[in-house]
N, C-alpha and C. Protein backbone atom coordinates (compact mmCIF):
# COMPACT_ATOMS: atom_id res chain seq x y z
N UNK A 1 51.72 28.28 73.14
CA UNK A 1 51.33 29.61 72.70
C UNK A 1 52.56 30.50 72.47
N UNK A 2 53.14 30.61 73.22
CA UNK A 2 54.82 31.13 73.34
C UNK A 2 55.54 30.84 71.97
N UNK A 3 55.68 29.25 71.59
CA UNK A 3 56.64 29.19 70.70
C UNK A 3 55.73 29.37 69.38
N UNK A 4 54.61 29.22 69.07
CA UNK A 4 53.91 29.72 67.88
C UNK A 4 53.98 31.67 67.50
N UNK A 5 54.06 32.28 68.83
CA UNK A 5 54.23 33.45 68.62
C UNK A 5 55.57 33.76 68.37
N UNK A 6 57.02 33.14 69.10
CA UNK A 6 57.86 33.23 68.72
C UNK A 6 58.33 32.95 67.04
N UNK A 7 57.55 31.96 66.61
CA UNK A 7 58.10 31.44 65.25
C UNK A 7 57.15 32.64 64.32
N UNK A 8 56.11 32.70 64.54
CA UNK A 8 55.71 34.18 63.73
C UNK A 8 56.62 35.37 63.84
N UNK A 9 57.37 35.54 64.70
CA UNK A 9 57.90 36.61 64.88
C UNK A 9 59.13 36.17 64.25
N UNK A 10 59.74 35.43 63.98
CA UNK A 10 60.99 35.00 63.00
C UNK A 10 60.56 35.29 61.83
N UNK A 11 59.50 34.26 61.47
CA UNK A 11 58.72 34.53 60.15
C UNK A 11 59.07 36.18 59.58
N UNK A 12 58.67 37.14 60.66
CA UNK A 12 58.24 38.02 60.05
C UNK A 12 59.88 38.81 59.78
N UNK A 13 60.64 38.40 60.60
CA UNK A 13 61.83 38.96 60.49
C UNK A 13 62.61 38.46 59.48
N UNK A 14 62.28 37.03 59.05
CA UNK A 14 62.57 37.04 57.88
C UNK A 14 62.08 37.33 56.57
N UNK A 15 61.04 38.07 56.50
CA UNK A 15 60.29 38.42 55.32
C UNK A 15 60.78 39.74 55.32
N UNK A 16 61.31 40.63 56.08
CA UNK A 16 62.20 41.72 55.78
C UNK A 16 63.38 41.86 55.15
N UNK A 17 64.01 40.95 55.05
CA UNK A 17 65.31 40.57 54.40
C UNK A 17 65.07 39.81 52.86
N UNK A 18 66.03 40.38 51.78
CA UNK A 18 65.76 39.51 50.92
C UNK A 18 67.74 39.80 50.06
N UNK A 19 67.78 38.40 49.84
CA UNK A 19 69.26 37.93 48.82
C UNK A 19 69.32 38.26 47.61
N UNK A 20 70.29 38.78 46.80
CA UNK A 20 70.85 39.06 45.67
C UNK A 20 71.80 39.07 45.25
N UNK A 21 72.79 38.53 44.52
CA UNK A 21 74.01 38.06 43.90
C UNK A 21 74.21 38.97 42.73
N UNK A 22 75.53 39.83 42.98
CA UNK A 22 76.47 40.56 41.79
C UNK A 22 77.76 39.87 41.49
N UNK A 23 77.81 40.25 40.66
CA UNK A 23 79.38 39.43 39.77
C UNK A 23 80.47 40.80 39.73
N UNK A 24 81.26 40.99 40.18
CA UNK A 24 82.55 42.06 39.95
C UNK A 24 83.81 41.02 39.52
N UNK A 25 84.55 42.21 38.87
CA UNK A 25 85.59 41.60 38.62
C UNK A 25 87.01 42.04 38.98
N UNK A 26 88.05 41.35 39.07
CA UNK A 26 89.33 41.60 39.96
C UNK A 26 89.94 42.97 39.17
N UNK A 27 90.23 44.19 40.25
CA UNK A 27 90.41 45.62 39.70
C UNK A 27 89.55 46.81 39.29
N UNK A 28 88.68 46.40 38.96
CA UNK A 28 87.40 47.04 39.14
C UNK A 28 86.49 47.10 40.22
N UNK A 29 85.72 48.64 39.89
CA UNK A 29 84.88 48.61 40.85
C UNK A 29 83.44 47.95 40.82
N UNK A 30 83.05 47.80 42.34
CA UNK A 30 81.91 46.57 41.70
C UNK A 30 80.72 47.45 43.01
N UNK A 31 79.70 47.23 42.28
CA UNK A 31 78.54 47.85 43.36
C UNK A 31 77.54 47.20 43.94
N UNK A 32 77.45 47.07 45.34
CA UNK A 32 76.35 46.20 45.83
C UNK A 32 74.87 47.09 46.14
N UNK A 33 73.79 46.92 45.66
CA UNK A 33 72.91 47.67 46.04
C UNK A 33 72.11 47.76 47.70
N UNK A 34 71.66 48.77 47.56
CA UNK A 34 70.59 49.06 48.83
C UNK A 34 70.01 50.27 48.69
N UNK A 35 68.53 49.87 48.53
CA UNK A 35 67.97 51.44 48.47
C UNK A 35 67.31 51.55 49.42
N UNK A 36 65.99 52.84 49.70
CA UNK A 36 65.19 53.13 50.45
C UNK A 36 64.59 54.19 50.33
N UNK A 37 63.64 54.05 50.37
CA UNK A 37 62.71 55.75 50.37
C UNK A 37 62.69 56.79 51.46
N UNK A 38 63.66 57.02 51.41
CA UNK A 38 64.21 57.78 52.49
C UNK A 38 63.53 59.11 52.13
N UNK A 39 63.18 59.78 50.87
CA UNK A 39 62.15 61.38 50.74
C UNK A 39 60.91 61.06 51.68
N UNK A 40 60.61 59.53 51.28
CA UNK A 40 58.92 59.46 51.65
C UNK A 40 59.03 59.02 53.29
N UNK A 41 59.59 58.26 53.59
CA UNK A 41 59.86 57.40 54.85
C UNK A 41 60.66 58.01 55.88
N UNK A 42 61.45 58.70 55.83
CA UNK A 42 62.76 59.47 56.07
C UNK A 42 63.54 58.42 57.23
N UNK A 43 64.62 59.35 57.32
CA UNK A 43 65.70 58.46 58.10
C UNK A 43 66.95 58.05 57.13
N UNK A 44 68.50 57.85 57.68
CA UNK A 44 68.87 57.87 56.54
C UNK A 44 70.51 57.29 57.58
N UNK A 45 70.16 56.03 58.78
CA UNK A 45 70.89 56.00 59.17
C UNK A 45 71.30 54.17 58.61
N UNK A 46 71.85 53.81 58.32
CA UNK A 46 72.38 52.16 58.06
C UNK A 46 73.42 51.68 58.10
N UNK A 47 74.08 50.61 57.73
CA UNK A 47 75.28 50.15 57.95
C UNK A 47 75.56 48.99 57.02
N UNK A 48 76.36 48.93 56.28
CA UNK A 48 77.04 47.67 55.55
C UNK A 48 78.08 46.61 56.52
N UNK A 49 77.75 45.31 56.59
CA UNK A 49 78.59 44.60 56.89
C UNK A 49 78.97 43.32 56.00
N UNK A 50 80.38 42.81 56.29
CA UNK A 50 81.05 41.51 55.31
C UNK A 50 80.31 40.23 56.60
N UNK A 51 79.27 40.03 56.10
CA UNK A 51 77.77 38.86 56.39
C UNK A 51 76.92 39.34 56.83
N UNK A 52 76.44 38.16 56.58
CA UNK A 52 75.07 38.39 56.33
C UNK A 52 74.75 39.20 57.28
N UNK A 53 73.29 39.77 57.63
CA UNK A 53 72.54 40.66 58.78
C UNK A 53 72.20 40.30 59.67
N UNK A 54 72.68 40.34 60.61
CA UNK A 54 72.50 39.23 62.24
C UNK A 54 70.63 40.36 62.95
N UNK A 55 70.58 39.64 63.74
CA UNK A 55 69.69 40.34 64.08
C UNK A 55 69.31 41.48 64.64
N UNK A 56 70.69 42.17 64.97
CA UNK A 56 70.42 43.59 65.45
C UNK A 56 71.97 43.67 64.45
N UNK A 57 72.20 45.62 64.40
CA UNK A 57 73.16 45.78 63.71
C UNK A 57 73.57 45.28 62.73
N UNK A 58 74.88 45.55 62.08
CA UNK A 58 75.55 44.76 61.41
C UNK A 58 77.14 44.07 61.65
N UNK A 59 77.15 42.51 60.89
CA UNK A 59 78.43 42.16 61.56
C UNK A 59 79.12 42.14 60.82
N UNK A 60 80.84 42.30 61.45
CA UNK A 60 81.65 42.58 60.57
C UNK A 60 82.05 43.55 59.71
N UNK A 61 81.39 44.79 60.44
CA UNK A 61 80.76 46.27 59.81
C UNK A 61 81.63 46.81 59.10
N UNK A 62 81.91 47.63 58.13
CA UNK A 62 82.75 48.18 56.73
C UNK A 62 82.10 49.17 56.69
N UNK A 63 81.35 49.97 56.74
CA UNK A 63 80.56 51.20 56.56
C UNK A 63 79.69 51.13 57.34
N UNK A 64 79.07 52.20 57.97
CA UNK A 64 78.07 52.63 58.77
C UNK A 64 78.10 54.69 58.40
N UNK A 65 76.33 54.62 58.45
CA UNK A 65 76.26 56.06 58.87
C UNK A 65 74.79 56.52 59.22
N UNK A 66 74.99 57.38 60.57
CA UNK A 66 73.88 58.16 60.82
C UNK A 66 73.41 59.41 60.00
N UNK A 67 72.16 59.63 60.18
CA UNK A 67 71.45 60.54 59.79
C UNK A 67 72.65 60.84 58.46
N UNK A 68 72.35 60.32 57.92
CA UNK A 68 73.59 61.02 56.31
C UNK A 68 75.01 60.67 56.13
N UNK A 69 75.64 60.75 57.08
CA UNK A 69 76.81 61.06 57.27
C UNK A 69 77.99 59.90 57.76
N UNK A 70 78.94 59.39 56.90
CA UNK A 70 79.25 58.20 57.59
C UNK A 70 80.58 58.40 58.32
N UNK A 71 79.76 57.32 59.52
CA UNK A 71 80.65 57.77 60.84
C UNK A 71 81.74 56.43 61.12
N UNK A 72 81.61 55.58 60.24
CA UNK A 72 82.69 54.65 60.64
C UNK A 72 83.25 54.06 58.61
N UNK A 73 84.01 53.69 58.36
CA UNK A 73 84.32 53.52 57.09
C UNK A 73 85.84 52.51 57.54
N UNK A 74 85.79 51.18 57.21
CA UNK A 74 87.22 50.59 57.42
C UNK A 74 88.13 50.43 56.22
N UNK A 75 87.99 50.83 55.41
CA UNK A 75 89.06 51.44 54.00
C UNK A 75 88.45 52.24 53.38
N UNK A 76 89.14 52.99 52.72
CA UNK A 76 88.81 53.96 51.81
C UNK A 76 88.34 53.37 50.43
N UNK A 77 88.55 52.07 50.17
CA UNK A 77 87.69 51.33 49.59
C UNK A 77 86.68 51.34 48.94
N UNK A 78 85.80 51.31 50.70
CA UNK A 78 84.45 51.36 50.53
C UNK A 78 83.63 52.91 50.66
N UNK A 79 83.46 53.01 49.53
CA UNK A 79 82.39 54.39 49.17
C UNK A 79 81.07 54.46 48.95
N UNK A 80 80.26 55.14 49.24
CA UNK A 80 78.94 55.62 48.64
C UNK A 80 78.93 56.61 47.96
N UNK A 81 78.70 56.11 46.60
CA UNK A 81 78.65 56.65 45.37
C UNK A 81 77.40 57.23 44.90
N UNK A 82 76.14 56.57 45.77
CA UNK A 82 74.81 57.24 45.34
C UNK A 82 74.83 58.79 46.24
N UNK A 83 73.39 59.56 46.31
CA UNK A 83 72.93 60.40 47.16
C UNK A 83 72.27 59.78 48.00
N UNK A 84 72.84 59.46 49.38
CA UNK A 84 72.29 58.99 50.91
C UNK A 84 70.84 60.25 50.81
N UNK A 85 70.64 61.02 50.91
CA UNK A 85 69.42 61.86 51.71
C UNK A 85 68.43 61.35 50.44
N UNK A 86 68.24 60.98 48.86
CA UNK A 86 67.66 60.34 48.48
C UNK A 86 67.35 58.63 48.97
N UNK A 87 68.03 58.19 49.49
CA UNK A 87 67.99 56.87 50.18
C UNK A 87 68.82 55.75 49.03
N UNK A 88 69.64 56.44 48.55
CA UNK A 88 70.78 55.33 47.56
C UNK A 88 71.66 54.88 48.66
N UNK A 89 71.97 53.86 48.95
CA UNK A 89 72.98 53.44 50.20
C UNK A 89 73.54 52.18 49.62
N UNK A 90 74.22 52.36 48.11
CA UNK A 90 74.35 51.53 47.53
C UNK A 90 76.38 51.61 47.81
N UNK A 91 76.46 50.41 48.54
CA UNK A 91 78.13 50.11 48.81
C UNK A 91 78.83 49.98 46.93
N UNK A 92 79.60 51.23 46.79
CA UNK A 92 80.67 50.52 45.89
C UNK A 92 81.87 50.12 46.46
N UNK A 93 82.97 49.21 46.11
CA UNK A 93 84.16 48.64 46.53
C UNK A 93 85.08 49.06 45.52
N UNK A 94 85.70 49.94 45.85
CA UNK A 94 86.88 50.37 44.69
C UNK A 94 88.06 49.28 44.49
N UNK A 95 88.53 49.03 43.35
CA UNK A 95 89.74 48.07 42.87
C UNK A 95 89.17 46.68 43.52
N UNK A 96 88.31 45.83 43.24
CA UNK A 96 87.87 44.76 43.74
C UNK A 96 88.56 43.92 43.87
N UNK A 97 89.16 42.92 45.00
CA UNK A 97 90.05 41.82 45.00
C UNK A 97 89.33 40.51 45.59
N UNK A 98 90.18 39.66 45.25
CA UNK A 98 89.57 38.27 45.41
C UNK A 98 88.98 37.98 46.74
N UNK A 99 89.76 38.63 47.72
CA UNK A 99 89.14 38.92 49.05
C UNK A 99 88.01 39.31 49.70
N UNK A 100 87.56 39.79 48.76
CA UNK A 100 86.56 40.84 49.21
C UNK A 100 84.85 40.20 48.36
N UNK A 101 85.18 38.84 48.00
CA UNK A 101 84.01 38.36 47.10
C UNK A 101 83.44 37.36 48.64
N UNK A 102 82.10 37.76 48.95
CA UNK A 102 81.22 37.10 50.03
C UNK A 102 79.81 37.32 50.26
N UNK A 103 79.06 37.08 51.38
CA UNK A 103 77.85 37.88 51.53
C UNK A 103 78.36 38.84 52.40
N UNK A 104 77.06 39.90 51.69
CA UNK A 104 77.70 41.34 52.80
C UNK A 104 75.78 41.66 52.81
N UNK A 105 75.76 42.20 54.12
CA UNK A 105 74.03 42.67 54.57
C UNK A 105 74.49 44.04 54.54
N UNK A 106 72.84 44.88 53.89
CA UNK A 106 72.95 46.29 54.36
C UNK A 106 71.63 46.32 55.54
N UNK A 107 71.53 46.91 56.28
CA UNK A 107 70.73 47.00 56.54
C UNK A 107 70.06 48.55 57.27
N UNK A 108 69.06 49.05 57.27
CA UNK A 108 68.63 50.76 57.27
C UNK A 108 67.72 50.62 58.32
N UNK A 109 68.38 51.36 59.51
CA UNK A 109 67.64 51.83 60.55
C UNK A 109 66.29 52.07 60.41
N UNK A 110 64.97 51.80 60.92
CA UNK A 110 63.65 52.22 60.56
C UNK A 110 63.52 52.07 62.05
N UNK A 111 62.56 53.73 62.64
CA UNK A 111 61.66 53.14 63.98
C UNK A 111 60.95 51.97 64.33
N UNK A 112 60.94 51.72 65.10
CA UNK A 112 59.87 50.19 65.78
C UNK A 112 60.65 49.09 65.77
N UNK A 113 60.12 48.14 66.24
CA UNK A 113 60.45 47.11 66.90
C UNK A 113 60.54 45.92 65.33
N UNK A 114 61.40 45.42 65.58
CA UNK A 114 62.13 44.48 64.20
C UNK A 114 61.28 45.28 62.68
N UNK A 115 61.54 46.50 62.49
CA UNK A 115 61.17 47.35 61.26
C UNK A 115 62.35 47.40 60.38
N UNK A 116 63.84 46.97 60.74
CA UNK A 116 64.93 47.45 59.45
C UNK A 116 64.81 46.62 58.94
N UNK A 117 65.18 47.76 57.52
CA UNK A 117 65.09 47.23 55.83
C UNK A 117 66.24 45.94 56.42
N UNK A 118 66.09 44.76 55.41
CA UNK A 118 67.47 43.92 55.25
C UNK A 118 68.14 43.85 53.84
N UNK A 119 69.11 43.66 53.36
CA UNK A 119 69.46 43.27 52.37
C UNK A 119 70.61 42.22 52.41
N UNK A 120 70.91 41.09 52.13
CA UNK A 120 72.20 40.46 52.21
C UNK A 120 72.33 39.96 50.44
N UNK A 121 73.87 40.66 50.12
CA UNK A 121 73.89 40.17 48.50
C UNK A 121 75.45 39.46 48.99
N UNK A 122 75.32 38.42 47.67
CA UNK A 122 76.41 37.89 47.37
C UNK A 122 77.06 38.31 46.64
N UNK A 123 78.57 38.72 46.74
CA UNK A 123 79.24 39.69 46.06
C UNK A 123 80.23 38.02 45.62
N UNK A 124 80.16 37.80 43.90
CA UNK A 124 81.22 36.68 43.50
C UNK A 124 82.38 37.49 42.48
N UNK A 125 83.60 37.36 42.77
CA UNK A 125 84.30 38.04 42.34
C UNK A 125 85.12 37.02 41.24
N UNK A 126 85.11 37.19 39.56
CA UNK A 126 85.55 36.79 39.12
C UNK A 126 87.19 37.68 38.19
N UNK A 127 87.85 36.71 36.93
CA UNK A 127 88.93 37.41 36.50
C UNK A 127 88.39 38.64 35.35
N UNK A 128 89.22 39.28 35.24
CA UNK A 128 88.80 40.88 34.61
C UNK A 128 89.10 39.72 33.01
N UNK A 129 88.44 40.34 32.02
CA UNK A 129 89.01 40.12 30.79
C UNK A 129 90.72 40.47 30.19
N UNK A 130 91.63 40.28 29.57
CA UNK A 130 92.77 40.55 29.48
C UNK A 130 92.79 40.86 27.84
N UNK A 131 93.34 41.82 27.38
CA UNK A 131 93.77 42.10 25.76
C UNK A 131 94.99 42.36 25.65
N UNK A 132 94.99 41.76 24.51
CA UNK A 132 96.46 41.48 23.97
C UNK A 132 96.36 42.43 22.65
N UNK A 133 97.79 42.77 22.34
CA UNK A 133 97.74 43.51 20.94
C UNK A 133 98.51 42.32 19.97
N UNK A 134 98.53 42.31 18.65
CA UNK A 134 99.17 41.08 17.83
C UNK A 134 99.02 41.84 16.89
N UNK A 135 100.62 42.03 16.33
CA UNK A 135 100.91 42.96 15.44
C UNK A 135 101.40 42.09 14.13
N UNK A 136 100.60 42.42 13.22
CA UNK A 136 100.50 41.60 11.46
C UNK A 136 101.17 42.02 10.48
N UNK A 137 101.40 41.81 9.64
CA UNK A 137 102.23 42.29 8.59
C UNK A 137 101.19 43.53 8.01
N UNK A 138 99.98 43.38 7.96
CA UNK A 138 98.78 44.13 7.54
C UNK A 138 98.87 45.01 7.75
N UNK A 139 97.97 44.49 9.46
CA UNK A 139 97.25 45.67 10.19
C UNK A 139 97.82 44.87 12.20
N UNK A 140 97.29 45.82 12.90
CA UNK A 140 97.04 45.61 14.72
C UNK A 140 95.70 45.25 14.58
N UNK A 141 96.04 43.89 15.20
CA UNK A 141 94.48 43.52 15.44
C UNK A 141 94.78 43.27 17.09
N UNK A 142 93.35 43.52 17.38
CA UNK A 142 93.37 43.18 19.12
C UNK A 142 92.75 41.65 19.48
N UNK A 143 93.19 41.13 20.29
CA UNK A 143 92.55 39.89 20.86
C UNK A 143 91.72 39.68 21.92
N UNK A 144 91.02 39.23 22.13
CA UNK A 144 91.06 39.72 23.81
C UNK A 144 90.67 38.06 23.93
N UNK A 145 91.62 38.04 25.30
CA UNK A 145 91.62 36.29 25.74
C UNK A 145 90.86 36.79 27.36
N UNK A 146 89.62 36.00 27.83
CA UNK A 146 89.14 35.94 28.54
C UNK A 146 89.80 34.71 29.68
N UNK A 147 90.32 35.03 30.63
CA UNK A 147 90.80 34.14 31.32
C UNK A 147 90.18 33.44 31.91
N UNK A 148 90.77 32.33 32.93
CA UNK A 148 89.32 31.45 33.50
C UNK A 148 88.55 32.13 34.46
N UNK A 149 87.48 32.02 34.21
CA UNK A 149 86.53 32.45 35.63
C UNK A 149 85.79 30.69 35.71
N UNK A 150 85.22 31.02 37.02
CA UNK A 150 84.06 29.76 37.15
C UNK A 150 83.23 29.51 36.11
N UNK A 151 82.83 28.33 35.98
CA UNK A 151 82.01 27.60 34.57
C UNK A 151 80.65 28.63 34.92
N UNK A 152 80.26 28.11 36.14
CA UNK A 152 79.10 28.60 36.58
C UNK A 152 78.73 30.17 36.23
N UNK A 153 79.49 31.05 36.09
CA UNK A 153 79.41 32.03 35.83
C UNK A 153 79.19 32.85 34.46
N UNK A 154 79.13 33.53 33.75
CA UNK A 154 79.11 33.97 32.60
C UNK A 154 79.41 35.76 32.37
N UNK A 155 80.69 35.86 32.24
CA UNK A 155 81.28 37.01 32.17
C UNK A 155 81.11 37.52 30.44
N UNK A 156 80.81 38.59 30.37
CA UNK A 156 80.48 39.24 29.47
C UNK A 156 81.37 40.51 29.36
N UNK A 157 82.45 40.07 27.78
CA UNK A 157 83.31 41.25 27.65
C UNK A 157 84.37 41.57 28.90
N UNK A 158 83.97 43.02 29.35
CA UNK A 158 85.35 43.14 30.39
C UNK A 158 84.38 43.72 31.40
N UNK A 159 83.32 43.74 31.55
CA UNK A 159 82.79 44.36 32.89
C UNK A 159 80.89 43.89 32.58
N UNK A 160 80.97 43.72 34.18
CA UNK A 160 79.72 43.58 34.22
C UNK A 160 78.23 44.17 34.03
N UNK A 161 77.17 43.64 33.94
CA UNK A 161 75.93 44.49 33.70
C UNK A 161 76.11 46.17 34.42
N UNK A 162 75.35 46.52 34.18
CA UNK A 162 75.51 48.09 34.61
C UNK A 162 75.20 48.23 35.95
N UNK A 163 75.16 49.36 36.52
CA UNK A 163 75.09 49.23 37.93
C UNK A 163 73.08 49.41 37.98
N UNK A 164 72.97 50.54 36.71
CA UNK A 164 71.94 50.81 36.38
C UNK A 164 70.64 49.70 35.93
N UNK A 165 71.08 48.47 35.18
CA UNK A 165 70.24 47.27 35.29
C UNK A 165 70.49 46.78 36.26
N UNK A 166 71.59 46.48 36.97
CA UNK A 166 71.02 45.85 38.48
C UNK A 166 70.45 46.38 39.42
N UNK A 167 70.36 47.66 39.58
CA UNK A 167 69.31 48.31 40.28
C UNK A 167 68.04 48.35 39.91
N UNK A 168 67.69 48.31 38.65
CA UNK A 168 66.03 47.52 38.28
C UNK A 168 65.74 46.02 38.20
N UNK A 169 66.84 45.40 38.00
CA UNK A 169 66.70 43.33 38.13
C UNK A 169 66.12 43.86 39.82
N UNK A 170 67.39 44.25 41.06
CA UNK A 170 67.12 43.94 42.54
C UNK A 170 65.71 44.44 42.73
N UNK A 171 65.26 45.61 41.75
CA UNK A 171 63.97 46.60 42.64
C UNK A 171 62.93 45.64 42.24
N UNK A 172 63.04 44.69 40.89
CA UNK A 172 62.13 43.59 40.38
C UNK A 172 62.24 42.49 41.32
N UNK A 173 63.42 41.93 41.72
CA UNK A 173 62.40 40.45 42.01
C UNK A 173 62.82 41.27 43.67
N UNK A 174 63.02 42.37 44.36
CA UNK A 174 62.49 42.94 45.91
C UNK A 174 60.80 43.05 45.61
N UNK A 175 60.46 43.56 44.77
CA UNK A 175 59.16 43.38 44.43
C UNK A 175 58.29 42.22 44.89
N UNK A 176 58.55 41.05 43.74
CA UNK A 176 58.29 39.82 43.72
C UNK A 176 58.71 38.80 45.02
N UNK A 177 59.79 39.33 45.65
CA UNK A 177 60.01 38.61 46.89
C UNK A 177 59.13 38.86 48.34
N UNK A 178 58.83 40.11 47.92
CA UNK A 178 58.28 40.83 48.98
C UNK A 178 56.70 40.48 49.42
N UNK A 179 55.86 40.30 47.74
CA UNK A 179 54.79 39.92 47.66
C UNK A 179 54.63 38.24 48.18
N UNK A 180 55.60 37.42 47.72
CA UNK A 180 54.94 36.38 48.52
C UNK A 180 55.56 36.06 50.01
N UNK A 181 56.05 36.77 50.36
CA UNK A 181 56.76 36.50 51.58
C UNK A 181 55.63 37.36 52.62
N UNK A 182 54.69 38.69 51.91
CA UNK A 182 53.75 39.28 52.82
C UNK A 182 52.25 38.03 52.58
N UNK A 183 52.50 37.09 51.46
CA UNK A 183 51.24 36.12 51.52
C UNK A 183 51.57 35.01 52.61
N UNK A 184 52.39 34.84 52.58
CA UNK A 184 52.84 33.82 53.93
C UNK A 184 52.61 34.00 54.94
N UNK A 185 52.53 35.48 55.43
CA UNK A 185 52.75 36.31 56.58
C UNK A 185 50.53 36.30 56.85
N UNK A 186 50.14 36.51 56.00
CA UNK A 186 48.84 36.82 55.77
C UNK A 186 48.47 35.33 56.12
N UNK A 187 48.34 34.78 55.08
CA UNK A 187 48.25 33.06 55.52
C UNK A 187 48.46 32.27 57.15
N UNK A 188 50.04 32.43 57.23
CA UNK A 188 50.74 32.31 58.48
C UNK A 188 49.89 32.57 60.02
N UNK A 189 49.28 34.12 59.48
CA UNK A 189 48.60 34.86 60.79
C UNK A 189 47.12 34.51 60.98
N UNK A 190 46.54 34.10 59.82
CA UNK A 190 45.18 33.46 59.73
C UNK A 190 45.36 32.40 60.39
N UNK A 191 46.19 31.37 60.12
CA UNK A 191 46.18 30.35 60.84
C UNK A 191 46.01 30.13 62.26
N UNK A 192 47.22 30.88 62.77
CA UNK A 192 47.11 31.21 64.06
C UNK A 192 46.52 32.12 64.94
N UNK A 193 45.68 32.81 64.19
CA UNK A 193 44.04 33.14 64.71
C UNK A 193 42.99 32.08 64.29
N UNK A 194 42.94 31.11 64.26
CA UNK A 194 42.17 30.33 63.72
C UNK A 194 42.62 29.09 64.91
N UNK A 195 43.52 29.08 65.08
CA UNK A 195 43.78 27.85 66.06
C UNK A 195 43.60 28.52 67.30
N UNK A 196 43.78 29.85 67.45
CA UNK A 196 43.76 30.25 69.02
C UNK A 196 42.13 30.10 69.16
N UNK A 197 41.34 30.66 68.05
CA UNK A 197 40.04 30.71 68.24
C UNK A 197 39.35 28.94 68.46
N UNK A 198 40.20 28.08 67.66
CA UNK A 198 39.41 27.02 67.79
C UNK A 198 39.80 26.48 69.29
N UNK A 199 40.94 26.94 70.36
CA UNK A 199 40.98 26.72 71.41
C UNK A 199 40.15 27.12 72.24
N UNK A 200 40.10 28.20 72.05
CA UNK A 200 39.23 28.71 73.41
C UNK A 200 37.40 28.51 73.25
């Protein structure tokens, strides 16, 4: 009985958390999201860390802040660029370096017992585009030689999608992640009212 309630209770802690992967590139700034309805829900205390979201806090912490205001910051680096009291708690990383490409968790204080938001994104840091000038007898034409990045990847021009479409891709499949991860949970809990009942 113990370990069936224990593994629901993982279950459920992991259906709070959900993964997302951004692409930045070396020198630029690159933005990892995290939102929250902080008008409707309120509260407005969280913390960014370099990995994932352990089960309490965050590890490896780079930003943290209560009620608004952030009270720990380990470079000047790392900024919040949205409005916190709207619930934007979206980490940007100024001048992005190769270093700094990993999973990083946000995660947002909520009352009750295993209630914080999770987020863990993969931040992959590839090469910036490079232009050259090549001067003709004509005219200046520009080149631009894209250096290597990973195959796997697909860099577009000199900077990545907007910060603005990845904040509707993440709010889409948080959506979609959310819904079947609360059918599991639904499913999951039937079950095990269903076996306790067929015990007794």
């Amino acid at each position: 009985m113990r370990g069936l309630s224990f593994l629901f209770l993982l279950i459920l802690i992991q259906a709070s958390s959900c993964t997302t992967r951004v692409i930045g590139l070396i020198g630029q700034n690159v933005t990892l999201p995290c939102t929250y309805d902080a008008p409707t829900k309120g509260g407005t205390s969280f913390c960014w860390g370099h990995g994932k979201v352990p089960l309490f806090k965050c590890s490896n912490t780079v930003l943290s802040s209560q009620d608004g205001g952030v009270d720990f910051r380990r470079s000047p680096r790392y900024q919040l660029l949205g409005r916190v009291t709207a619930g934007e708690f979206s980490l940007t990383i100024l001048n992005a370096q190769r270093s700094d490409a990993g999973v990083y968790g946000c995660r947002v204080e909520i009352s009750g017992l295993f209630n914080d938001q999770k987020v863990n994104t993969e931040l992959i840091i590839a090469e910036a585009a490079v232009t050259k000038n090549r001067t003709t007898a004509d005219a200046t034409t520009k080149e631009t030689l894209t250096t290597l990045a990973p195959k796997h990847l697909e860099v577009r021009g000199s900077a990545v999608e907007k910060s603005q479409t990845e904040e509707e891709i993440f709010t889409a499949l948080l959506g979609v992640g959310n819904i079947g991860r609360m059918a599991v949970i639904f499913f999951l809990t039937l079950i095990i009212i269903l076996i306790l009942i067929i015990r007794t």
